[in-house]
C-alpha atoms as a PDB file:
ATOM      1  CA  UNK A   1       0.000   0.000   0.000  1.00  0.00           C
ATOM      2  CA  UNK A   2       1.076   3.467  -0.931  1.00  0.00           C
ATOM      3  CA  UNK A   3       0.693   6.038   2.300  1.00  0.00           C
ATOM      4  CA  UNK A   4       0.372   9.748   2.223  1.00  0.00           C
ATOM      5  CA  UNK A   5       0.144  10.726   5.942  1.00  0.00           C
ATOM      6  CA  UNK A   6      -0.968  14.248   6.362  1.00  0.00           C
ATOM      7  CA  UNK A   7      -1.745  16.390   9.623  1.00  0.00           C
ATOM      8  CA  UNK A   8      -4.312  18.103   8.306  1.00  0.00           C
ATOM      9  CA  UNK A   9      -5.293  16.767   4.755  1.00  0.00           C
ATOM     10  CA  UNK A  10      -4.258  18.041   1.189  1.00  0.00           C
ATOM     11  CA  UNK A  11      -3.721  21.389   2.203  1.00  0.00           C
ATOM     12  CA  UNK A  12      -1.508  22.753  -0.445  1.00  0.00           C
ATOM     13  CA  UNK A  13      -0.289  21.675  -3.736  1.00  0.00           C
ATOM     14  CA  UNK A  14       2.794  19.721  -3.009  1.00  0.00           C
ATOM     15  CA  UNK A  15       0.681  17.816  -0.913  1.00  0.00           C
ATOM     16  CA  UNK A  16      -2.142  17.524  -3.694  1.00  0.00           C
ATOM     17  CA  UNK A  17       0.926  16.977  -6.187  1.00  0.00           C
ATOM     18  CA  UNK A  18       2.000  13.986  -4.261  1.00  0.00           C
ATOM     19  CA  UNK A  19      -1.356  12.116  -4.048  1.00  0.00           C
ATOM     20  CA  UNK A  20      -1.466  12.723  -7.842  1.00  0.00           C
ATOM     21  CA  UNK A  21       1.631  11.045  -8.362  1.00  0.00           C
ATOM     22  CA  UNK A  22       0.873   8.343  -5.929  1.00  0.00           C
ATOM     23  CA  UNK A  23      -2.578   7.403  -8.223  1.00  0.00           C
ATOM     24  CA  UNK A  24      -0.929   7.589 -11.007  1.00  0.00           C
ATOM     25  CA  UNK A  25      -4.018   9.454 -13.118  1.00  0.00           C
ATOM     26  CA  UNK A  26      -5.737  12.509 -12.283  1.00  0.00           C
ATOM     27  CA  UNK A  27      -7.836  12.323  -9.435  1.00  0.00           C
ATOM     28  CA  UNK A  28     -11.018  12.902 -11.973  1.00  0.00           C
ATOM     29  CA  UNK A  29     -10.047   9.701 -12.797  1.00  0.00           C
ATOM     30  CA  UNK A  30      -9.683   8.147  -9.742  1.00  0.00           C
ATOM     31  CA  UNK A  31     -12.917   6.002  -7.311  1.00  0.00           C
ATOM     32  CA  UNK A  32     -12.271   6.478  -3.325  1.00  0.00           C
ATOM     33  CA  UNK A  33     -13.584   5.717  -0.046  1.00  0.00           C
ATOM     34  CA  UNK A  34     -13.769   8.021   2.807  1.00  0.00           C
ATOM     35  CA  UNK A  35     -13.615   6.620   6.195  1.00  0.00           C
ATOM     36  CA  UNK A  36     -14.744   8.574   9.231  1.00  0.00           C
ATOM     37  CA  UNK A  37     -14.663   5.920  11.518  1.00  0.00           C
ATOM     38  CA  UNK A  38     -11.662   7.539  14.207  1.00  0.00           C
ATOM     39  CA  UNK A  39     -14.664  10.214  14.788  1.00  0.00           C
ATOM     40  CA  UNK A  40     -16.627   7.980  17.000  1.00  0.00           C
ATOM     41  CA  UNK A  41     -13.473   7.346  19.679  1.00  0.00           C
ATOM     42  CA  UNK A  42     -12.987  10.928  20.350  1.00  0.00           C
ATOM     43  CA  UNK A  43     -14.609  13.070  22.579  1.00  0.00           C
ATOM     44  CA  UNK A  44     -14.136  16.599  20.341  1.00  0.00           C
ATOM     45  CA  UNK A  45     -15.812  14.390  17.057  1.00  0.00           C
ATOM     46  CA  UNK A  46     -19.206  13.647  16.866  1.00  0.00           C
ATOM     47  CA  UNK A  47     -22.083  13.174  14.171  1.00  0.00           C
ATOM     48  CA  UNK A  48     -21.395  16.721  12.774  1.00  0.00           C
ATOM     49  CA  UNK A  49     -18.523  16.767  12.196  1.00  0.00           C
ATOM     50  CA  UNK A  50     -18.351  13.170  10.475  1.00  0.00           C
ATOM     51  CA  UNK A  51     -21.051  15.177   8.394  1.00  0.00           C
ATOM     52  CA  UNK A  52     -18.780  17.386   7.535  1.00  0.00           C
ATOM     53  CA  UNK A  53     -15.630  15.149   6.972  1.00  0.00           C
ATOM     54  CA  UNK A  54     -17.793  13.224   3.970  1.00  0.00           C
ATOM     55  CA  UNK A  55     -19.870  16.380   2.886  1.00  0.00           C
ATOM     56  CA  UNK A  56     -17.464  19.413   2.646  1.00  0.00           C
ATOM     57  CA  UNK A  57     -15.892  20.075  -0.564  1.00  0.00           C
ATOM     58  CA  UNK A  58     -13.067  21.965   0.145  1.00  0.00           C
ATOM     59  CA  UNK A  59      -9.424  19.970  -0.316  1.00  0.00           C
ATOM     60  CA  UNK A  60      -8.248  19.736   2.856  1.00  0.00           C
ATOM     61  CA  UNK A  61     -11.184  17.569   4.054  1.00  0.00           C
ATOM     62  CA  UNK A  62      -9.737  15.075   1.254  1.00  0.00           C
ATOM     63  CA  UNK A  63     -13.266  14.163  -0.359  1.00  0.00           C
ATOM     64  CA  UNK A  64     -13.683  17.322  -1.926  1.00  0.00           C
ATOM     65  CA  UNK A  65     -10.806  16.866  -4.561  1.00  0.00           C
ATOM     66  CA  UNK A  66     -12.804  16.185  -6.877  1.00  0.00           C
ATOM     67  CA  UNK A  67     -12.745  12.412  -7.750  1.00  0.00           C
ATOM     68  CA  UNK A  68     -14.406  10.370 -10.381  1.00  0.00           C
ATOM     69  CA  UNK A  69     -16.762   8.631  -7.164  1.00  0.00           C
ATOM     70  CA  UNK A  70     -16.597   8.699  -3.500  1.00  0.00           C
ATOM     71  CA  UNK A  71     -18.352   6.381  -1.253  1.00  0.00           C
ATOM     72  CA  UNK A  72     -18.336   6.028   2.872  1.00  0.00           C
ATOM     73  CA  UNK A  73     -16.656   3.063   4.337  1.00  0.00           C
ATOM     74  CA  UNK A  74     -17.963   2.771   8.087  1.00  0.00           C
ATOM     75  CA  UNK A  75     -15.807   0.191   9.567  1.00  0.00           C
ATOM     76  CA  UNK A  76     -17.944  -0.509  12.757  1.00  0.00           C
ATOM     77  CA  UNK A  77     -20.486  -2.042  10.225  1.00  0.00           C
ATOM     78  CA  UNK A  78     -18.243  -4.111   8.316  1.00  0.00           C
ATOM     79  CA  UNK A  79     -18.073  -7.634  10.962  1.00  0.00           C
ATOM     80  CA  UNK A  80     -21.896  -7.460  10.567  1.00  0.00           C
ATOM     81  CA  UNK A  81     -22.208  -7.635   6.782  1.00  0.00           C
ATOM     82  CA  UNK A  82     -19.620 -10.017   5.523  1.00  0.00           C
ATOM     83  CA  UNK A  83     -16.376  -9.286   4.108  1.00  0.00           C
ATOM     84  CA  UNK A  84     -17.874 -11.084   0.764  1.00  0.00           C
ATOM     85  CA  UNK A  85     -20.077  -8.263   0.623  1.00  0.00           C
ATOM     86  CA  UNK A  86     -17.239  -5.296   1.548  1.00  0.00           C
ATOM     87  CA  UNK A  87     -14.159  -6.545   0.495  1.00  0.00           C
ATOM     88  CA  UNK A  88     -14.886  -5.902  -3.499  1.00  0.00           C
ATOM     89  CA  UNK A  89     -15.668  -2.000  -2.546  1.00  0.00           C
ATOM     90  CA  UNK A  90     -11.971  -1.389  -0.785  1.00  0.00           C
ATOM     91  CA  UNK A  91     -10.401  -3.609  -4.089  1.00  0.00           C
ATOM     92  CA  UNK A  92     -11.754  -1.226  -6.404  1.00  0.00           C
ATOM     93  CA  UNK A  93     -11.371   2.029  -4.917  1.00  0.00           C
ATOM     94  CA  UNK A  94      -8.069   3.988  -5.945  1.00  0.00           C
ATOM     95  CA  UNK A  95      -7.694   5.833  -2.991  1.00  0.00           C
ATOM     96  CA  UNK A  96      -9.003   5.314   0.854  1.00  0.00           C
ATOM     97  CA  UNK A  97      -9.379   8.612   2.631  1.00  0.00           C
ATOM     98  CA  UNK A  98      -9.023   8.391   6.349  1.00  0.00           C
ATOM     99  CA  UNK A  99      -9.824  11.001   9.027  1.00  0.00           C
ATOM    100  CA  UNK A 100      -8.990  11.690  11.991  1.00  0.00           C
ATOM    101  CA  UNK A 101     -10.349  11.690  15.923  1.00  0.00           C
ATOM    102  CA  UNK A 102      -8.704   8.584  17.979  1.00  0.00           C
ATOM    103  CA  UNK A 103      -6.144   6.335  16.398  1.00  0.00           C
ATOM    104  CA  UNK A 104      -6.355   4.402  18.898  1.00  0.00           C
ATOM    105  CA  UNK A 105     -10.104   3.304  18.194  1.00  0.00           C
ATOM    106  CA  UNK A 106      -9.680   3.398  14.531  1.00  0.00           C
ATOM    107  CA  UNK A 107      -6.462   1.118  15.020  1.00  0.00           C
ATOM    108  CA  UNK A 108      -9.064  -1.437  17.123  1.00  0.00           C
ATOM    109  CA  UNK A 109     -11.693  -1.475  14.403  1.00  0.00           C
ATOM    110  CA  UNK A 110      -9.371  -1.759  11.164  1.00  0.00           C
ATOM    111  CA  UNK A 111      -8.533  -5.069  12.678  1.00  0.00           C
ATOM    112  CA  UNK A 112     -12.017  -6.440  13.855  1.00  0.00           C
ATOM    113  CA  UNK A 113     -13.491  -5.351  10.521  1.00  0.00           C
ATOM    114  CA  UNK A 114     -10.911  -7.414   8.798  1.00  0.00           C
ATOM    115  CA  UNK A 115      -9.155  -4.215   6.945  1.00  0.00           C
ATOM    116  CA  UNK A 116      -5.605  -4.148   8.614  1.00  0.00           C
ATOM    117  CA  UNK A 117      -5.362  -7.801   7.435  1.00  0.00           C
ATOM    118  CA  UNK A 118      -6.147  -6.572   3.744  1.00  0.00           C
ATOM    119  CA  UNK A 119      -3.573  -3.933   3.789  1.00  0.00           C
ATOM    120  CA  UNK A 120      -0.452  -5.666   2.587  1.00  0.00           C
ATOM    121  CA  UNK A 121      -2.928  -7.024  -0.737  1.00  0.00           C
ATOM    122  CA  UNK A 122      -3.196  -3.206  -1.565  1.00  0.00           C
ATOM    123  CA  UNK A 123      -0.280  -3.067  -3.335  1.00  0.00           C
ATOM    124  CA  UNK A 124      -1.373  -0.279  -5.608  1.00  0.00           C
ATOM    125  CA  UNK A 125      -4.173   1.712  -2.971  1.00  0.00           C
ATOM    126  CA  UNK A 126      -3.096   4.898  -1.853  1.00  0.00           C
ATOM    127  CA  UNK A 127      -3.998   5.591   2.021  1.00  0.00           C
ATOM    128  CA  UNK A 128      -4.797   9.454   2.529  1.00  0.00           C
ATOM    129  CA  UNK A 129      -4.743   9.870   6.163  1.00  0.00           C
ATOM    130  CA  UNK A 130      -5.701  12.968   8.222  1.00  0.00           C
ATOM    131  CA  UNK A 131      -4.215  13.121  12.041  1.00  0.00           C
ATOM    132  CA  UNK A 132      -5.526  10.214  13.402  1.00  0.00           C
ATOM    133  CA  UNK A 133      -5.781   8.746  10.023  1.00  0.00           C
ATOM    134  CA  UNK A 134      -2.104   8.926   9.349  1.00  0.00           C
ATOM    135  CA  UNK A 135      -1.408   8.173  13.284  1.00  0.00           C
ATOM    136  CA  UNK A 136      -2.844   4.865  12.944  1.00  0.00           C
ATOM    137  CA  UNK A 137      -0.040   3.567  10.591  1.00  0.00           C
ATOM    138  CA  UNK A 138       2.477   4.442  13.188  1.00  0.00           C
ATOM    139  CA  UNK A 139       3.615   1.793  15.813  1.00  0.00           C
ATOM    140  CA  UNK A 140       2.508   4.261  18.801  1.00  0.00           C
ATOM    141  CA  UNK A 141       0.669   7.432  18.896  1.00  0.00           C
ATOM    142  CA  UNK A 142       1.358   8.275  22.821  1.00  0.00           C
ATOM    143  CA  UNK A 143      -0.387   8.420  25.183  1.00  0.00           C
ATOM    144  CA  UNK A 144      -0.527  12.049  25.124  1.00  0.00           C
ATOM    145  CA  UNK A 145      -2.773  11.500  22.055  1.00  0.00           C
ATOM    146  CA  UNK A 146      -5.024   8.325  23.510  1.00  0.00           C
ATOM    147  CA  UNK A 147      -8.580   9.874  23.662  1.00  0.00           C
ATOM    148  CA  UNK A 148     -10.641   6.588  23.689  1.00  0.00           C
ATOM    149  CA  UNK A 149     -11.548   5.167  27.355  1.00  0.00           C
ATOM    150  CA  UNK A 150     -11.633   1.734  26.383  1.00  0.00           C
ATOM    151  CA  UNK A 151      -7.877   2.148  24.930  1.00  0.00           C
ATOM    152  CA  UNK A 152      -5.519  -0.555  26.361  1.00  0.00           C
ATOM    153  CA  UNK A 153      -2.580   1.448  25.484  1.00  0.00           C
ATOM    154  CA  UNK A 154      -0.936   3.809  23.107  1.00  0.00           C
ATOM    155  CA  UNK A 155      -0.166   0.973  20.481  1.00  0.00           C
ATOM    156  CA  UNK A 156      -2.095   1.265  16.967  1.00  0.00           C
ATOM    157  CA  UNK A 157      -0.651  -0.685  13.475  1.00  0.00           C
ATOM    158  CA  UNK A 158       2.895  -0.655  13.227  1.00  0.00           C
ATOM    159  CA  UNK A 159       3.092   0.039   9.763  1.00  0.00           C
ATOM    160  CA  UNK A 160       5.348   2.014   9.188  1.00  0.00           C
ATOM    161  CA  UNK A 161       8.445   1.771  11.523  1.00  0.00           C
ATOM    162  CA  UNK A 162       8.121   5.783  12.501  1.00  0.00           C
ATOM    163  CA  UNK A 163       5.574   8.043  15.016  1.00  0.00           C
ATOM    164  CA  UNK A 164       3.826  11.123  13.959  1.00  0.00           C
ATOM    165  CA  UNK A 165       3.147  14.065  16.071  1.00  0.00           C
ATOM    166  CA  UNK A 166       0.292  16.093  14.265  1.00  0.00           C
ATOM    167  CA  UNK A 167      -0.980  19.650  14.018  1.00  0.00           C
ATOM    168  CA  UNK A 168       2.617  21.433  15.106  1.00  0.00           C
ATOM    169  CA  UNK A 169       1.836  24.867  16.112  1.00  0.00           C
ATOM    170  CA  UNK A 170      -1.870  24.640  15.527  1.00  0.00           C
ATOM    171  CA  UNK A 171      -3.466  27.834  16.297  1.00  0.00           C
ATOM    172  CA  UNK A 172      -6.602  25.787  18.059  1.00  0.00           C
ATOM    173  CA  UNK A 173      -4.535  23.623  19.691  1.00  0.00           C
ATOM    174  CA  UNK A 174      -2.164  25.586  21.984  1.00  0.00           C
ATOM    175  CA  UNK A 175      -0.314  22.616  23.774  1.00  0.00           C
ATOM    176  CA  UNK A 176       1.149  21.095  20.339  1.00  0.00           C
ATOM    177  CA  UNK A 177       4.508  23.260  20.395  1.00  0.00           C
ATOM    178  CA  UNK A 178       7.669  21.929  19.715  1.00  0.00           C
ATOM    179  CA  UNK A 179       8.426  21.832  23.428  1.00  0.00           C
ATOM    180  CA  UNK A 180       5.410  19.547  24.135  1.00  0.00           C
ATOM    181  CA  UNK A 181       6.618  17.629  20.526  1.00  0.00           C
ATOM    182  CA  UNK A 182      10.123  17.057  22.327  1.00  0.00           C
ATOM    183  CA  UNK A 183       8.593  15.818  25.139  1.00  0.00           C
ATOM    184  CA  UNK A 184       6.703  13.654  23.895  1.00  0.00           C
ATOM    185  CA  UNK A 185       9.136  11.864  21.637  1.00  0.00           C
ATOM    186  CA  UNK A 186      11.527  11.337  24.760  1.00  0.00           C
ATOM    187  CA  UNK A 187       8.922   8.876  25.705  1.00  0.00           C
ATOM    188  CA  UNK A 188       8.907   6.979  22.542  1.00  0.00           C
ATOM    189  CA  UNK A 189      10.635   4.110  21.159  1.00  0.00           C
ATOM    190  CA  UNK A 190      10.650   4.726  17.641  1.00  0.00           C
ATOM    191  CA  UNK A 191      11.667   7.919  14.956  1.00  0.00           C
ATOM    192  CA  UNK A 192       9.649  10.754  15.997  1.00  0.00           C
ATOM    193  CA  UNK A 193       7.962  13.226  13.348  1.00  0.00           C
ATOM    194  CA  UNK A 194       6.317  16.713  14.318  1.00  0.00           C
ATOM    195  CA  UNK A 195       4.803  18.068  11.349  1.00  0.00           C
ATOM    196  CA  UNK A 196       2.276  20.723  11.047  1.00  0.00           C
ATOM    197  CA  UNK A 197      -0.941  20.827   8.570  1.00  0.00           C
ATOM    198  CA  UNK A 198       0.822  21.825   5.745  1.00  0.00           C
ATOM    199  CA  UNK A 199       2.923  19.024   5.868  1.00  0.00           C
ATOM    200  CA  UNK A 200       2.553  14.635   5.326  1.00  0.00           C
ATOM    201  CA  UNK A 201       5.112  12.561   4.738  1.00  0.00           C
ATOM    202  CA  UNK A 202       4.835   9.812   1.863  1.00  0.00           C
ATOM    203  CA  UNK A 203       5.964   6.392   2.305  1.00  0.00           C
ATOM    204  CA  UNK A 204       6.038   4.518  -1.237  1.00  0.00           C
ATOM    205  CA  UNK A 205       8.041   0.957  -2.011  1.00  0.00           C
ATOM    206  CA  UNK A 206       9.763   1.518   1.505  1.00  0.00           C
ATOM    207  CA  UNK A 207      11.167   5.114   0.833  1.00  0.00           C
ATOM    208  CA  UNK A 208      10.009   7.814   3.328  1.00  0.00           C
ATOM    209  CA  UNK A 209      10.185  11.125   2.422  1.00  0.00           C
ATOM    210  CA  UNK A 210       8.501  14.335   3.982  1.00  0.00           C
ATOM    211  CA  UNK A 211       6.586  16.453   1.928  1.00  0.00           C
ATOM    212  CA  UNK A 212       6.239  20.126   3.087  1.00  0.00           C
ATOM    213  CA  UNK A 213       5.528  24.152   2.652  1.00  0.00           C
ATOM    214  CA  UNK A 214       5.310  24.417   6.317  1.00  0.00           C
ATOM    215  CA  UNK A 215       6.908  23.579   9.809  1.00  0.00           C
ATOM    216  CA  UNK A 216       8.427  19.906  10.487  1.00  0.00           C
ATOM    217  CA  UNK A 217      11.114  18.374  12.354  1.00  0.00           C
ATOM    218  CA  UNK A 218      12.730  14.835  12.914  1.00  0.00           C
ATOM    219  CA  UNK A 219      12.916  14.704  16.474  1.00  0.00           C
ATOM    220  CA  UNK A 220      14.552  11.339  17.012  1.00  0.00           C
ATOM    221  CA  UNK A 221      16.091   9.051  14.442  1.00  0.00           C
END
């Protein structure tokens, strides 16, 4: 699987250039599925703003590039319709958008719905993620960033071999400085990224580079 992990979606053109690339066809051109699952294990989220996650049509929110279809893929239902039935919808899309909320939650129900398993058979999907989205990939989030009561820990998928510290100098979101970033990362095990939302780093056949026209830093290596 091909990952573009933003902080805060495709908020510029690099970004937007990237994802291009990553398709390999115009987005037009392209079939996705947005999943707003994370929402529902975080106490900010709720059914407005998944609303507005699959509804708004400005960039950033991901769905409102612009692409050929877009459909909703809400994992929580998935165990109770049959992967026969939802496994031929995540083949054919192109691109899966994922947003944000807990990663932690998300992390639990991409493996009882049977989609973490998948993920290796995606060999040409892009994954769009969006905070959480993007978070989930990671071996740990932190437990700085563990929203979801029912949590066992900070641990979410592991796929890629780095952590991601999201929304770096948000304006909304006072505490997410580089000083708290630091911090954090001290109590990590693995590479440590703080990027802000006009930054995501892609990961493509095993090469990890950060793409950016904002504020990022490598805090551990």
């Amino acid at each position: 699987m091909k990952l573009l992990l933003t902080s805060g979606g495709i908020t510029n053109a690099s970004i937007k250039g990237a994802l291009i690339g990553m398709l390999g066809k115009p987005i037009a051109e392209s079939r996705a599925l947005c999943i707003p699952t994370a929402q529902w294990g975080h106490p900010m989220c709720g059914p407005t703003s998944a609303r507005q996650f699959i509804t708004d049509q400005t960039p950033a929110t991901m769905c409102g590039l612009g692409w050929k279809s877009v459909g909703v893929l809400e994992l929580t239902a998935l165990p109770s319709i049959g992967r026969d039935r939802w496994l031929p919808w995540v083949q054919e899309a192109d691109a899966l958008l994922v947003d944000g909320g807990d990663a932690t939650y998300l992390s639990h129900w991409m493996q009882e719905s049977g989609l973490a398993e998948l993920l290796p058979s995606l060999s040409e999907t892009v994954w769009v993620g969006l905070s959480a989205g993007s978070m989930v990939m990671t071996p740990r989030i932190g437990v700085e960033f563990v929203a979801w009561p029912s949590a066992p820990d900070d641990r979410t998928l592991g796929v890629v071999d780095f952590s991601i510290f999201p929304h770096l100098d948000h304006p909304e979101l006072s505490w997410n400085t580089l000083a708290s970033a630091t911090r954090w990362a001290a109590g990590m095990t693995a590479p440590c990224y703080a990027i802000d939302d006009q930054t995501a780093i892609k990961v493509m056949d095993g090469t990890v580079e950060v793409i950016s026209e904002g504020q990022w830093k490598q805090l551990t290596t």
